[in-house]
Protein backbone atom coordinates (compact mmCIF):
# COMPACT_ATOMS: atom_id res chain seq x y z
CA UNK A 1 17.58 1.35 35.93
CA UNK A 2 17.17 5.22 35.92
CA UNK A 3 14.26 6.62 37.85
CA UNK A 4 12.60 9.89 36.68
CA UNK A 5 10.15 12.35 37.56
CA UNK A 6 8.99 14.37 35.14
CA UNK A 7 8.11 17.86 36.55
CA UNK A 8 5.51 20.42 35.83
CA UNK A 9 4.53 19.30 32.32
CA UNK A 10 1.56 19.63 30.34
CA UNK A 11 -0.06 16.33 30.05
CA UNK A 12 -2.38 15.60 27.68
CA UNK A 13 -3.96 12.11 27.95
CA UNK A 14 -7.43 10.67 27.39
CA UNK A 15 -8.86 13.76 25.94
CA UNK A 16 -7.77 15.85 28.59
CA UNK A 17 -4.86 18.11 29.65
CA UNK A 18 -3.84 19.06 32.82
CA UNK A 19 -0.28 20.47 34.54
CA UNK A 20 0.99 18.10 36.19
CA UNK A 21 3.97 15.53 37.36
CA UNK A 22 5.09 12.20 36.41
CA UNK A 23 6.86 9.42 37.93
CA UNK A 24 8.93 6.87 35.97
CA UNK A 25 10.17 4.14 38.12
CA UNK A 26 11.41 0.91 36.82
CA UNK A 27 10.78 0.91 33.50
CA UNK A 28 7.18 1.67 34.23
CA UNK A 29 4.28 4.64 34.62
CA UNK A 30 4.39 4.56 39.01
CA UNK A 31 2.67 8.03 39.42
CA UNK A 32 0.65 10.83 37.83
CA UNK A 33 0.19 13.37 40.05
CA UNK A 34 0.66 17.28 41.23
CA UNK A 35 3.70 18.09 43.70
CA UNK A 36 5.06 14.57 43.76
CA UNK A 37 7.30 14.23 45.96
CA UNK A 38 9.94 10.57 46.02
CA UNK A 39 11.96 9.55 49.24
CA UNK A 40 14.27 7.83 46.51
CA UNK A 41 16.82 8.90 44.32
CA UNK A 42 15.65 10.34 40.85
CA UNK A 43 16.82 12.27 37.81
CA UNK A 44 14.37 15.30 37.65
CA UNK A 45 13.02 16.64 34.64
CA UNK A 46 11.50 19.86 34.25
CA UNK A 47 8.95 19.69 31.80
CA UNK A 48 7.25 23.56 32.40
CA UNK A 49 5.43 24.74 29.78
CA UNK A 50 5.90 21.19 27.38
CA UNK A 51 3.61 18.85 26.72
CA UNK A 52 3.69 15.15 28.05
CA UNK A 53 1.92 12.64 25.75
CA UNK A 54 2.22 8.74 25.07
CA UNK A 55 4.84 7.59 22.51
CA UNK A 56 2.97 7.28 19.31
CA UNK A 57 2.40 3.67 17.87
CA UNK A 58 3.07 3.60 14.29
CA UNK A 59 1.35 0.54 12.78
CA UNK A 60 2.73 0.68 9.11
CA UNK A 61 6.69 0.78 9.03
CA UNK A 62 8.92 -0.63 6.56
CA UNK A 63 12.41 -0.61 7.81
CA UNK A 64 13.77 -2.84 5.34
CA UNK A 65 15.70 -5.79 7.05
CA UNK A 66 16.61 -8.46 5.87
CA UNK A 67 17.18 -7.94 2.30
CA UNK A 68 17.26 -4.19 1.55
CA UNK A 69 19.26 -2.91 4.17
CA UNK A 70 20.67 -0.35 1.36
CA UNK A 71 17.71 1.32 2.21
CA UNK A 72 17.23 1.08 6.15
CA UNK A 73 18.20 -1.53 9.22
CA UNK A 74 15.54 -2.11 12.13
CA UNK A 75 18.00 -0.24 13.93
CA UNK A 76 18.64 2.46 11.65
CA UNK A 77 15.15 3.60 10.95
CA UNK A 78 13.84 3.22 14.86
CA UNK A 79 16.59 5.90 15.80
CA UNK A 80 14.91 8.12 13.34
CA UNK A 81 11.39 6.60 15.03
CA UNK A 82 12.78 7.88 19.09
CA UNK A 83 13.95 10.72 17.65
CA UNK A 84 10.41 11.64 16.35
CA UNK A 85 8.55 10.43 19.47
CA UNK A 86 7.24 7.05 18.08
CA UNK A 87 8.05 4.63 20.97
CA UNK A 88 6.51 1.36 19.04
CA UNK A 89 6.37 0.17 15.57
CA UNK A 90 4.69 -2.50 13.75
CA UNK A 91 6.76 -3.81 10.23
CA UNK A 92 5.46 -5.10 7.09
CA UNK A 93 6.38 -7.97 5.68
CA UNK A 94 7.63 -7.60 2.36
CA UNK A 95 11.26 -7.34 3.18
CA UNK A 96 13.50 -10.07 1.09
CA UNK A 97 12.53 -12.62 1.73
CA UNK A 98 9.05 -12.08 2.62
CA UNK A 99 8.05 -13.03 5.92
CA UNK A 100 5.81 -15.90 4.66
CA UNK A 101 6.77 -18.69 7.13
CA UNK A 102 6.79 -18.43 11.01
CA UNK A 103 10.73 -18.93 10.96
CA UNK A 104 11.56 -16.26 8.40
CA UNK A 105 9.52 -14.07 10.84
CA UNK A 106 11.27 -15.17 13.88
CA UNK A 107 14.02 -14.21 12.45
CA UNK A 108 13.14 -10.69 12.19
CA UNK A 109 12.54 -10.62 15.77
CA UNK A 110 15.68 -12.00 16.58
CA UNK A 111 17.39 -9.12 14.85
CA UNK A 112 14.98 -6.42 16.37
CA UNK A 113 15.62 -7.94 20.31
CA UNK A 114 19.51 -6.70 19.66
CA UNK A 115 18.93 -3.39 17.39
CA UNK A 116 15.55 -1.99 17.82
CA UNK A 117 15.59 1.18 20.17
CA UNK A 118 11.86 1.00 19.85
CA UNK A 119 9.68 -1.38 20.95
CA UNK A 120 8.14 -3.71 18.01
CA UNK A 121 6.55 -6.07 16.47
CA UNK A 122 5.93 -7.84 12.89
CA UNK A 123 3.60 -8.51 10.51
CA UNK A 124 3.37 -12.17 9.26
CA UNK A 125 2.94 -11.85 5.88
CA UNK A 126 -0.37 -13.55 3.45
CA UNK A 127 0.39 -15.05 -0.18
CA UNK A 128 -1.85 -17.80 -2.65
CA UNK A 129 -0.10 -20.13 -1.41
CA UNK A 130 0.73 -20.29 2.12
CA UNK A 131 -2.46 -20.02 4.12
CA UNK A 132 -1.60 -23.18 6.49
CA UNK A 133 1.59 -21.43 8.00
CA UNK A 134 -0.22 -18.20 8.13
CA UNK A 135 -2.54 -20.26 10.28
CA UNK A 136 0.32 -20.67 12.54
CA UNK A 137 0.64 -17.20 13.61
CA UNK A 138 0.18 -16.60 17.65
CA UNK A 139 -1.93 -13.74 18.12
CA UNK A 140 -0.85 -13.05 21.50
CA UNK A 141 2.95 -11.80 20.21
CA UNK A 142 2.12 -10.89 16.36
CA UNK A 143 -0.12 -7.82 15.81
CA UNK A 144 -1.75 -9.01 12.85
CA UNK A 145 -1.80 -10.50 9.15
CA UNK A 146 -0.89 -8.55 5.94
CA UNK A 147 -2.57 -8.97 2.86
CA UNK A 148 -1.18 -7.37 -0.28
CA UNK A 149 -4.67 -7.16 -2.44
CA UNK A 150 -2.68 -5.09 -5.12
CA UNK A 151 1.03 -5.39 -6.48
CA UNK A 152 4.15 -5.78 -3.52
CA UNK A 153 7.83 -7.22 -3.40
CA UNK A 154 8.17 -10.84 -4.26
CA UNK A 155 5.70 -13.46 -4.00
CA UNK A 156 3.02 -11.19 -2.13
CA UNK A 157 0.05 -10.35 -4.01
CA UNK A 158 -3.21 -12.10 -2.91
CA UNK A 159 -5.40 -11.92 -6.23
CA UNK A 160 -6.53 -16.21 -5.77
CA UNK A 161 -10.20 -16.13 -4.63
CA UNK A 162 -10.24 -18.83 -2.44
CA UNK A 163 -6.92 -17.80 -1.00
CA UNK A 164 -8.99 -14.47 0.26
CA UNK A 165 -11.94 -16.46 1.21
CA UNK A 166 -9.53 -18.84 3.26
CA UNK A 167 -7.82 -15.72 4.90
CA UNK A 168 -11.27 -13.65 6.22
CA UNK A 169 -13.43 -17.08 7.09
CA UNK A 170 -10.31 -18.81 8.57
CA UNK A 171 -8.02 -16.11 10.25
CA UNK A 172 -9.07 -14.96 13.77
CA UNK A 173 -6.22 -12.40 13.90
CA UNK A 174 -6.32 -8.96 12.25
CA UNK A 175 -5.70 -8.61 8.78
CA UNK A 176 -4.53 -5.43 7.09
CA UNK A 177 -4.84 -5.45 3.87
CA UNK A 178 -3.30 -2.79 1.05
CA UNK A 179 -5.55 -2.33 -1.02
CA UNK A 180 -5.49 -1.47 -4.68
CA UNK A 181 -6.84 -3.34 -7.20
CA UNK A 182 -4.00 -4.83 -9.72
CA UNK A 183 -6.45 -4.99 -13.13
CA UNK A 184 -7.33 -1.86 -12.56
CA UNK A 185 -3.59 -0.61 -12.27
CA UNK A 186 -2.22 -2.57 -15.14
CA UNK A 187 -4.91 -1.21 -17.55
CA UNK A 188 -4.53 2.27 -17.07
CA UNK A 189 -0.35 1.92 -16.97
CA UNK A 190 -0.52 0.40 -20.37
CA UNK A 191 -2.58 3.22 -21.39
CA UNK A 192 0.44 5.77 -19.91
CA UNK A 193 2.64 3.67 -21.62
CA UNK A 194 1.06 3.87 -24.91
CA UNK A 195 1.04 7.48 -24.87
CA UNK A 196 4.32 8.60 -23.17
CA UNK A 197 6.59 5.51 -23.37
CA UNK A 198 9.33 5.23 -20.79
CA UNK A 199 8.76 9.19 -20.07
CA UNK A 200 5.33 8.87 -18.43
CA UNK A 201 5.11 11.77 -16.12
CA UNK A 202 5.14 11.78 -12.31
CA UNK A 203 1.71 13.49 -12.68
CA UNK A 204 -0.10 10.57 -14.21
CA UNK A 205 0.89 8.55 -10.70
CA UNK A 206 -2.66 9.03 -9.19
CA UNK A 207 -4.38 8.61 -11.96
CA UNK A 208 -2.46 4.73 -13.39
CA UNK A 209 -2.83 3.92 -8.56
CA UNK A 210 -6.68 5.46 -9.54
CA UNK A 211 -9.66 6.29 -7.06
CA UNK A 212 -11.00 2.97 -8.76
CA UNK A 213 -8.24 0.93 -8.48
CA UNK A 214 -8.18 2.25 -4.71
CA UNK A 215 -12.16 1.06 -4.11
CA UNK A 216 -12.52 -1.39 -5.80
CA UNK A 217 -10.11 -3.73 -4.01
CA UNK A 218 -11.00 -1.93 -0.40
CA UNK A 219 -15.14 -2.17 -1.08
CA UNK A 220 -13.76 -6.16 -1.45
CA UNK A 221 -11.99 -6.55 1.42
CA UNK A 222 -15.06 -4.63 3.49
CA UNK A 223 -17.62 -6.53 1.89
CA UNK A 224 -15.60 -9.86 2.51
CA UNK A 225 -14.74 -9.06 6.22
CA UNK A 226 -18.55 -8.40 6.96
CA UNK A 227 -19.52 -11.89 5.12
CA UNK A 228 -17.08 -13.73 7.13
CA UNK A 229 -17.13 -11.13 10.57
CA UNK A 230 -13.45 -11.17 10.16
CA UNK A 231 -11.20 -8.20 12.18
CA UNK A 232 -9.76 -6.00 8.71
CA UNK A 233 -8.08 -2.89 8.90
CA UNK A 234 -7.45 -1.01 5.60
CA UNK A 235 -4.06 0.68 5.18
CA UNK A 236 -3.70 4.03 4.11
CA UNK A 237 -6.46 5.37 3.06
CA UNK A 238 -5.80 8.13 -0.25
CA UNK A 239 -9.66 8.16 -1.67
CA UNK A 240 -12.94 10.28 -0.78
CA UNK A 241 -14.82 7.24 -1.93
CA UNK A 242 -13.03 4.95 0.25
CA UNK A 243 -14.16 7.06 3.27
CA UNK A 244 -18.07 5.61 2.33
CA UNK A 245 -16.86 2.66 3.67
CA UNK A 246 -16.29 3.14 7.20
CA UNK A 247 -18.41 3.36 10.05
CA UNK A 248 -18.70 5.51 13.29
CA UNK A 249 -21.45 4.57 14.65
CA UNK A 250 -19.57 1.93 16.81
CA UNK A 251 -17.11 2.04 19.56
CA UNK A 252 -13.85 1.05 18.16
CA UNK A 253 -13.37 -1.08 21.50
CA UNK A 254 -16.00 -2.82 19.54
CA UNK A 255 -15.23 -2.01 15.50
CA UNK A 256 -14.44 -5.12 13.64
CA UNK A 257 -13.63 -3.37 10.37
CA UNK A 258 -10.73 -0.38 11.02
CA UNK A 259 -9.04 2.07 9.13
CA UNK A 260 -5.73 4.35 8.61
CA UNK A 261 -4.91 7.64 7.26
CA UNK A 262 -1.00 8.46 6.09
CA UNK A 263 0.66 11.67 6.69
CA UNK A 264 1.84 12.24 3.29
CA UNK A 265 -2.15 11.52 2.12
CA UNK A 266 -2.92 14.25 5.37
CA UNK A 267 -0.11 16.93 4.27
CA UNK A 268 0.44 16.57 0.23
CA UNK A 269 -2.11 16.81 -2.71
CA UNK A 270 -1.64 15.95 -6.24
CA UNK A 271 -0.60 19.69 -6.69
CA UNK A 272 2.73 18.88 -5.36
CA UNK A 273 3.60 16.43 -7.80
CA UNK A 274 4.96 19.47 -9.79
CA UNK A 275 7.51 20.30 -7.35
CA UNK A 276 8.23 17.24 -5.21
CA UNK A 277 8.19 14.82 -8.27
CA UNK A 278 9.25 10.93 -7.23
CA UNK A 279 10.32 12.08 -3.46
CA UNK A 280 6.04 11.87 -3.01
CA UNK A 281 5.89 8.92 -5.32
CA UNK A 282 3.59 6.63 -2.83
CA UNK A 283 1.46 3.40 -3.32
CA UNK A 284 -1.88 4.17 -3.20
CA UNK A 285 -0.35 7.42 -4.96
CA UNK A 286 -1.22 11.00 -3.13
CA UNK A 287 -4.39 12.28 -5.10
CA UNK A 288 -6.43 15.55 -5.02
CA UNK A 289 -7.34 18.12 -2.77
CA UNK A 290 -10.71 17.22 -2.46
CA UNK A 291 -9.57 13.37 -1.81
CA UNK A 292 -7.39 14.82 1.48
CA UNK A 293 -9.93 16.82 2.45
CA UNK A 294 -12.49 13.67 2.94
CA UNK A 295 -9.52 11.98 4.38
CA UNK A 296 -9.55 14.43 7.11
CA UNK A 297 -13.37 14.55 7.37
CA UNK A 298 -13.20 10.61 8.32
CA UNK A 299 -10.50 10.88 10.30
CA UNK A 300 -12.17 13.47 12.44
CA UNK A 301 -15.51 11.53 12.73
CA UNK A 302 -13.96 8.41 13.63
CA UNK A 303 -14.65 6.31 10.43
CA UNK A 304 -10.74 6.31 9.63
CA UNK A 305 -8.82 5.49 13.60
CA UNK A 306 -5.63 5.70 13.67
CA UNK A 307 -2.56 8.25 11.71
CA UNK A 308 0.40 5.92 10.49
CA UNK A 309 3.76 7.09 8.69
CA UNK A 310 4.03 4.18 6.38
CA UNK A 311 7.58 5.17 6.33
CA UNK A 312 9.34 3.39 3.23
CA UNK A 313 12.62 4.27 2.66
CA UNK A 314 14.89 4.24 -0.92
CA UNK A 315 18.14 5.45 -1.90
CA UNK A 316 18.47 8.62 -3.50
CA UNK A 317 19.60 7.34 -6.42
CA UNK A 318 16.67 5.55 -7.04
CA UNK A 319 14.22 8.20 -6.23
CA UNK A 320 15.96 10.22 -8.96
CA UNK A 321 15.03 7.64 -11.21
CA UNK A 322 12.29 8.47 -14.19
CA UNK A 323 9.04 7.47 -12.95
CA UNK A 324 8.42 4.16 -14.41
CA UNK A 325 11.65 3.26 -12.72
CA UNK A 326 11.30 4.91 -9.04
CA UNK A 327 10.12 2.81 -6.33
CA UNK A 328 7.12 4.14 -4.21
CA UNK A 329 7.84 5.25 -1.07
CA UNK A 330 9.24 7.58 1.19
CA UNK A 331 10.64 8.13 5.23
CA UNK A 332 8.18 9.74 7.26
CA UNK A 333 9.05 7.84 10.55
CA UNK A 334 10.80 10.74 12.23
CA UNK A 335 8.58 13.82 11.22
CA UNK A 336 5.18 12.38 11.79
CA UNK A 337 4.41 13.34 14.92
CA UNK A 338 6.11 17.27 14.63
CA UNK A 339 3.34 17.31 11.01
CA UNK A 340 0.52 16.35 12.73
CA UNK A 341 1.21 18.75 15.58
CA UNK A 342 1.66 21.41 12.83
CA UNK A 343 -1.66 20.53 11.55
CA UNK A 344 -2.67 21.75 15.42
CA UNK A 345 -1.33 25.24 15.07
CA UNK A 346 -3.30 25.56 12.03
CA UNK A 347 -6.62 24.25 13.64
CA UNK A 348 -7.36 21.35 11.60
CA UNK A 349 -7.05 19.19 14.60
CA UNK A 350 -6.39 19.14 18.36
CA UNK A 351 -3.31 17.84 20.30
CA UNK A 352 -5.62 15.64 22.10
CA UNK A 353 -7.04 14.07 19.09
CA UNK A 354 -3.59 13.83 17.60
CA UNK A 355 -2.53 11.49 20.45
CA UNK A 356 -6.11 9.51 20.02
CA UNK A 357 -5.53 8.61 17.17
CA UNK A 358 -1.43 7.88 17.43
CA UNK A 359 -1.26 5.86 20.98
CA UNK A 360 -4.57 5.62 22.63
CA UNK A 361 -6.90 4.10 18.76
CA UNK A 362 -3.41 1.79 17.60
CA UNK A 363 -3.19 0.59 21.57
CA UNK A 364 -7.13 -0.55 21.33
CA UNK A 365 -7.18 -1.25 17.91
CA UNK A 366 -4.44 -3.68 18.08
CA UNK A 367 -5.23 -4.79 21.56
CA UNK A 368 -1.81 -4.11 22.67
CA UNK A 369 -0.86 -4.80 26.53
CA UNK A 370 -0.17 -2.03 28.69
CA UNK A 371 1.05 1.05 26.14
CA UNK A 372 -0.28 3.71 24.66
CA UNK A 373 -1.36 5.92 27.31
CA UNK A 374 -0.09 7.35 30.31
CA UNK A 375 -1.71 5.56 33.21
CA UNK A 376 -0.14 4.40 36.26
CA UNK A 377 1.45 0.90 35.89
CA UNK A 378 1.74 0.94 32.09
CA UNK A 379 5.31 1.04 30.31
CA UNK A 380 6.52 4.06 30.47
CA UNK A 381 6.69 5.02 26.23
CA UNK A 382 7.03 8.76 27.08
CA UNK A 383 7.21 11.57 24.46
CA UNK A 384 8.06 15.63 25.97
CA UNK A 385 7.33 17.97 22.95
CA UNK A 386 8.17 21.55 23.55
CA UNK A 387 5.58 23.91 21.41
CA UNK A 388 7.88 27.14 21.63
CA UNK A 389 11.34 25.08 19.90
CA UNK A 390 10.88 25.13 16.45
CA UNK A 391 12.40 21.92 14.05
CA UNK A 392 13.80 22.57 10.58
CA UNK A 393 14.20 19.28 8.50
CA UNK A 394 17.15 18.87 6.40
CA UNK A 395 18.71 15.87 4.09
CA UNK A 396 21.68 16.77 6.18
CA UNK A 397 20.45 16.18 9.77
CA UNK A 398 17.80 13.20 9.07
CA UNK A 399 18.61 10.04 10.75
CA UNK A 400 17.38 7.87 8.43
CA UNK A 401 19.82 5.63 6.80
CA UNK A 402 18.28 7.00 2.98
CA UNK A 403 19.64 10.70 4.19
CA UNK A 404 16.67 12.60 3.02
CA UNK A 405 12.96 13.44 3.79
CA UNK A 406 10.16 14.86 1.83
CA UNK A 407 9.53 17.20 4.63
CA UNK A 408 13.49 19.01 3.82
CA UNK A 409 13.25 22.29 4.10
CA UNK A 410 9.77 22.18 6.23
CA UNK A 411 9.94 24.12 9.82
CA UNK A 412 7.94 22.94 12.36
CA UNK A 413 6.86 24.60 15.15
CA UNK A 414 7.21 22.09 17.87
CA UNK A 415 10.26 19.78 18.63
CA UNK A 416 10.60 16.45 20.52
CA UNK A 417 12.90 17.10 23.40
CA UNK A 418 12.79 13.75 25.26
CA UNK A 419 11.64 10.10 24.52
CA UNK A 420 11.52 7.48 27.03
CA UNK A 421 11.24 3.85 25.87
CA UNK A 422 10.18 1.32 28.59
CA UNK A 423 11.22 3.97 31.17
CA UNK A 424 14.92 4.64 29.90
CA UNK A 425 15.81 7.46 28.05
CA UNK A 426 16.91 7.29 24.27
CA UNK A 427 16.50 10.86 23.21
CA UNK A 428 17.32 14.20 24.31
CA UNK A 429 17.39 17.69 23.00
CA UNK A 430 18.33 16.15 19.52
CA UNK A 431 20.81 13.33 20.73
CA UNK A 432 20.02 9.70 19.96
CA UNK A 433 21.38 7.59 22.82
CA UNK A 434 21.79 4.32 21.71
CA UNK A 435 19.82 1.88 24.27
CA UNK A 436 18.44 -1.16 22.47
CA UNK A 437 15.68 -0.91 25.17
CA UNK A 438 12.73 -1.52 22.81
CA UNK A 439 10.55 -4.83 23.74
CA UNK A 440 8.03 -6.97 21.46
CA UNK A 441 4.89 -5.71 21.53
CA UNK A 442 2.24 -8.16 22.90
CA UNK A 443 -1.08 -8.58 22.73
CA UNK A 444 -4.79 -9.52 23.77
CA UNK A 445 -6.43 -12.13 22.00
């Protein structure tokens, strides 16, 4: 294995930044430092005037495989992750077939230990009817349990009562739960319906996925996770009144009941319907101004914790589809990092809370072993941004297997110029080199 030392960078770690050096020596974090100096051979990387953060942890991909590998591979979409400086993902369920039994979700890792650049793990996935093998699930190498509480692929929406009750009083692991509530949606479709037909507008998106729908199945899954003092973290957040929910009054070391914010909920507004159309199509959909500007309220006062992509990939061909037939949504994996960073030059949030809340909060959160910070001994999931290298997304450079991003067209002003997975390199100054390096995530229980 390739050592390196990183040289003269700007690391930015635990809330603070400093210039400094880094050493990288089998596979692992072996020195932080100024002026270090190795007796050993090394590759040297000069890192003046970039920053040096963590790999971000992205705990809401779906990359597709098995089943709709039209759309994305594990391998596929975690090129696109490295090459956007998101060293670990975590996958939802709902590919086909749903990971609803412990060997349909070994199998998943099976195919991720020979094609996943990143490291990884799965989601076993919650139905009405198969409680006893989510039961199964070993919370030391799984990150958690998903709950659909509002419509999903296949056989996954949790609407039974007791199936709920069995999940929060029975499960010890995390659940994350999706949260929209399915009455709620079908009523106000058939309303759309009624009045427009097939030809329902893209517009009417956020108000058929409403701010009701939205609360109304998250104030459940809050109000059942305090009954039963069950670990919940709500996905993608994409109300103002969801944001009531949350607390910050605890240390999230400590929080029992989490939460996530989505780029495209942090970046769009219903306002870009108009112009984006189904390439923003999202479930929960992207609502109003005011709703994103809560969003980022909460984030920034610690009741929401941690930034996600939920990158979901489709063809073009089906995006282009009239709304009642275009799946929701979109890839995100690759730009996530470079929008958030954006959102620093603007001054809506620092680069140290950027990496707080996308590798230090997922890495406690999820009580994930040695990651998602840069401390001496930990794996060495390594991200070098340079601020003064600006990115320019295009359809025709994305790596995603679906060939096009929300973001084309967008400039950036940062780009990712290195990303180190487990202490080898699989990216530099735009190259993907293809090391299936990534490991499975573990975790403490």
């Amino acid at each position: 294995m390739t050592d390196y030392l990183i040289k003269g960078g700007i690391i930015i770690n635990e809330g603070k930044r400093f210039t400094g050096d880094l050493l990288i020596r089998n596979g692992c974090i072996e020195k932080i430092g100024t002026d270090i100096t190795v007796a050993h051979s090394v590759v040297e990387i000069n890192a003046i005037g970039k920053y040096v953060l963590p790999g971000c942890i992205d705990d809401q991909v779906h990359f597709r495989e098995p089943g709709l590998t039209h759309k994305g591979t594990i391998y596929s979409e975690s090129r696109a992750a490295v090459a956007g400086g998101t060293t670990s993902f975590m996958e939802m369920p709902n590919t086909i077939p749903n990971a609803l039994t412990q060997d349909l979700l070994q199998q998943k890792y099976d195919v991720a230990s020979k094609t996943s650049l990143a490291n990884y793990s799965f989601f076993m996935g919650a139905s009405n009817e198969n409680i006893e093998e989510v039961l199964k699930t070993d919370g030391k190498n799984i990150c958690g349990i998903k709950v659909f509480m509002g419509s999903s692929t296949g056989n996954m929406l949790v609407d039974n009562e007791k199936t709920l009750i069995d999940l929060f009083s029975r499960v010890p692991l995390l659940i994350a739960t999706h949260c929209e509530d399915e009455g709620t949606i079908k009523a106000n479709l058939a309303y759309f319906n009624s009045r427009f037909g097939d030809e329902i507008p893209i517009e009417a998106h956020p108000q058929i996925r409403s701010v009701d729908a939205c609360y109304l199945s998250s104030s459940l899954a809050v109000s059942l996770a305090k009954k039963y003092q069950a670990r919940l973290h709500v996905l993608h957040i994409s109300t103002a009144k969801e944001t009531t929910l949350f607390d910050n009054s605890i240390a999230l070391e400590k929080k029992l009941i989490t939460a996530e914010a989505c780029i495209h909920h942090l970046w769009f507004s219903d306002e870009d319907y108009s112009t984006k159309g189904n390439w923003i199509k999202w479930n929960p959909a992207i609502k109003s101004k005011e709703d994103r500007e809560e969003i980022w309220k909460a984030l920034l006062d610690n009741r929401i914790d941690v930034i996600a992509s939920d990158h979901a990939p489709h063809t073009i061909s089906e995006k282009q589809n009239n709304y009642s037939s275009a799946p929701s949504g979109g890839p995100l994996v690759e730009h996530t990092l470079l929008a958030m960073l954006e959102k620093s030059i603007e001054g809506k949030i620092s680069i140290e809370r950027i990496v707080e809340k996308m590798a230090h909060a997922p890495a406690i959160l999820f009580r994930i072993n040695n990651r998602g910070f840069l401390r001496e001994g930990y794996a060495a999931d390594i991200v070098i941004v340079d601020p003064d290298s600006k990115s320019m997304v295009s359809n025709e450079t994305v790596h995603y297997h679906c060939a096009w991003s929300p973001f084309d067209g967008q400039v950036f002003s940062h780009s990712v110029s290195y990303t180190f997975i487990n202490g080898c390199l699989v990216f530099k100054h735009g190259k993907i080199i293809d090391e299936m390096v990534g490991q499975r995530l573990s975790f403490k229980i």
